[in-house]
Protein backbone atom coordinates (compact mmCIF):
# COMPACT_ATOMS: atom_id res chain seq x y z
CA UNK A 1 -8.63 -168.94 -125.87
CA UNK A 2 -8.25 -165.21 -126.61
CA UNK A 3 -11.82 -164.62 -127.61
CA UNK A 4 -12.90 -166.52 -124.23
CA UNK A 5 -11.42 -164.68 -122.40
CA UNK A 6 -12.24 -161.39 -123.49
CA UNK A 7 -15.73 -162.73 -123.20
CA UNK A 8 -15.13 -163.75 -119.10
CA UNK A 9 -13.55 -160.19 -118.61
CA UNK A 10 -16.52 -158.90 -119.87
CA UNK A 11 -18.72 -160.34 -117.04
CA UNK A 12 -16.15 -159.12 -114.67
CA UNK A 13 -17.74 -155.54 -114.58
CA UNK A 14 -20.35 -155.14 -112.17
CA UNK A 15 -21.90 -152.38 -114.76
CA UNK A 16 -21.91 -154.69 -117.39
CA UNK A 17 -23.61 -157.95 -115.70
CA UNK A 18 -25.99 -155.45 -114.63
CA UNK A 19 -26.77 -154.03 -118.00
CA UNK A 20 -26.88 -157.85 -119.45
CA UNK A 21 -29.46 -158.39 -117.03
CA UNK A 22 -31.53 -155.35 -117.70
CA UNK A 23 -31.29 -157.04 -121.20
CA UNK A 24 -31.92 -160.41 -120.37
CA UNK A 25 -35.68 -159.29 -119.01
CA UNK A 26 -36.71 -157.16 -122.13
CA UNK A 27 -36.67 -157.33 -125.86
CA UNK A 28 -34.73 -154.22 -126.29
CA UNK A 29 -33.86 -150.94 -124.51
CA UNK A 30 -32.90 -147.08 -124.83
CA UNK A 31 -29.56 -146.11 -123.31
CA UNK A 32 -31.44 -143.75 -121.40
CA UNK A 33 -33.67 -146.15 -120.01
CA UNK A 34 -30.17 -148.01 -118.44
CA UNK A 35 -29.10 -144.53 -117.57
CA UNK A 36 -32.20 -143.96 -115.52
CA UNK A 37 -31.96 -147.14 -113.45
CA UNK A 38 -28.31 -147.74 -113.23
CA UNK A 39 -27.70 -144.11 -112.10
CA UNK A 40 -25.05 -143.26 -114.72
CA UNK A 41 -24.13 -140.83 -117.02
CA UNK A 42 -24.29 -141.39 -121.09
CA UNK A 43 -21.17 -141.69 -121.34
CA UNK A 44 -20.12 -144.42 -119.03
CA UNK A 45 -23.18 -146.23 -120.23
CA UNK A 46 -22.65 -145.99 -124.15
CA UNK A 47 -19.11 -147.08 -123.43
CA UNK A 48 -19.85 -150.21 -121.80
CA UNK A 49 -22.56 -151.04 -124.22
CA UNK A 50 -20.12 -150.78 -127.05
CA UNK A 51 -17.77 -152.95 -125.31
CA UNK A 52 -20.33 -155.50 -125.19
CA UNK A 53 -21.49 -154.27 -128.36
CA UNK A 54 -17.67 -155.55 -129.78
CA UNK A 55 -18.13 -158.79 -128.07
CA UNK A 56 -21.29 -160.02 -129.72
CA UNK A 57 -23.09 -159.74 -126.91
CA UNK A 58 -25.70 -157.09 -127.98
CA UNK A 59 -26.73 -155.17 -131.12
CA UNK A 60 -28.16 -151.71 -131.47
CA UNK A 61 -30.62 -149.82 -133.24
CA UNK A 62 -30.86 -146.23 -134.11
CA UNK A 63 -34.06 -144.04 -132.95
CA UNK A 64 -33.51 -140.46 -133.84
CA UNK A 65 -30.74 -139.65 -131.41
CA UNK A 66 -30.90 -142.80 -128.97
CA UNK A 67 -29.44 -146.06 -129.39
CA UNK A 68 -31.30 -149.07 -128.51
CA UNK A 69 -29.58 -152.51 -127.71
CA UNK A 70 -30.93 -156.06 -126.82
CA UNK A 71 -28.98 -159.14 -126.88
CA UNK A 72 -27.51 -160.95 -130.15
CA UNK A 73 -26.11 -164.00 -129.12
CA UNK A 74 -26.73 -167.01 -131.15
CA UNK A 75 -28.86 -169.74 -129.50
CA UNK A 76 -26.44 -172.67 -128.66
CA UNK A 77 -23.04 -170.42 -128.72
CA UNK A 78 -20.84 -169.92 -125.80
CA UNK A 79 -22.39 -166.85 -125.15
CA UNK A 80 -25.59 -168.17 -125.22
CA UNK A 81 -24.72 -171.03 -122.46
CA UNK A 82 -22.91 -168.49 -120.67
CA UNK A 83 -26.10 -166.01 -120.43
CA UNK A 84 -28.56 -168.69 -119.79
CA UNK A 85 -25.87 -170.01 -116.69
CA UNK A 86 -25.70 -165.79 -115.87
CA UNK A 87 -29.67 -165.87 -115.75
CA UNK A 88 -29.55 -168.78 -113.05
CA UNK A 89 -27.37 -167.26 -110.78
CA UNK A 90 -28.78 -163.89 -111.07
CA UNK A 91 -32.23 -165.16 -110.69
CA UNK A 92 -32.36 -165.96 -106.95
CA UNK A 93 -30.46 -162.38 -105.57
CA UNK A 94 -32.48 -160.07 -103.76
CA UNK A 95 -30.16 -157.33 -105.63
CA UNK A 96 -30.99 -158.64 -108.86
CA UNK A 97 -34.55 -158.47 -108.57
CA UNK A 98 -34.09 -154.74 -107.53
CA UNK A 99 -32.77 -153.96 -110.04
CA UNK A 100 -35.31 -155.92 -112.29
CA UNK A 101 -37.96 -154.08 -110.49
CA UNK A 102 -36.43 -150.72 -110.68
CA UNK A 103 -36.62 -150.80 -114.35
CA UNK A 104 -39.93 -151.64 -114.53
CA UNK A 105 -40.48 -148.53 -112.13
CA UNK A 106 -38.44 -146.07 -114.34
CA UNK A 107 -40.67 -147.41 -117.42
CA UNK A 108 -44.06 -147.24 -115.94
CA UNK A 109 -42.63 -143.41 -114.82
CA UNK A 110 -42.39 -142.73 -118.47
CA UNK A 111 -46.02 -144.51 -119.10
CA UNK A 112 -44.50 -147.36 -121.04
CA UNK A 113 -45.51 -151.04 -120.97
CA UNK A 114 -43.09 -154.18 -120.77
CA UNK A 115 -43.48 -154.60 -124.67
CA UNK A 116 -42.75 -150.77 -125.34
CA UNK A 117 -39.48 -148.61 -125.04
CA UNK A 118 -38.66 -145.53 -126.40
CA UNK A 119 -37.44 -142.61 -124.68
């Protein structure tokens, strides 16, 4: 039950559900486009992605000097039924939406469509 509960403690951050969310509703994106929206610095964004990153719950991808991440869960895993179960909850708050919208602000801000991020 180790592994499970590493994986609840890792919802337990408000900075993390939000970045899984940011993830949920794109493909992939640049730390600094999680920067941007969240309000936080590099740091205390690349740490808590590579927490998750440890976890399985996302991957990353070199550009130049950013790192990109989107999800990696396997369809059918714990994680998976966990994130779909995070998706419904988040889904219906006002603050979640925000959020949702706010990125989609900060990427139109740098001219870039739903399909494209890069910083």
């Amino acid at each position: 039950m180790k592994k499970e509960a590493q994986l609840f403690k890792s919802l337990a951050d408000e900075t993390r559900l939000k970045m899984l969310w940011l993830l949920m509703g794109r493909e992939e994106l640049c730390v600094c486009d999680i920067m941007g929206v969240l309000g936080t610095t590099q740091s205390k964004a690349s740490r808590h992605l590579r927490y998750l990153y440890h976890l399985g719950w996302v991957s990353d991808r070199r550009d130049g000097v950013w790192m990109n991440y989107r999800l990696s869960v396997a369809p059918g895993s714990p994680e998976d039924k966990q994130l779909k179960l995070l998706a419904e909850i988040l889904g219906s708050r006002p603050e979640a939406q925000a959020l949702r919208g706010r990125m989609e602000q900060w990427l139109a801000s740098k001219g870039q469509s739903k399909d494209a991020a890069a910083c």
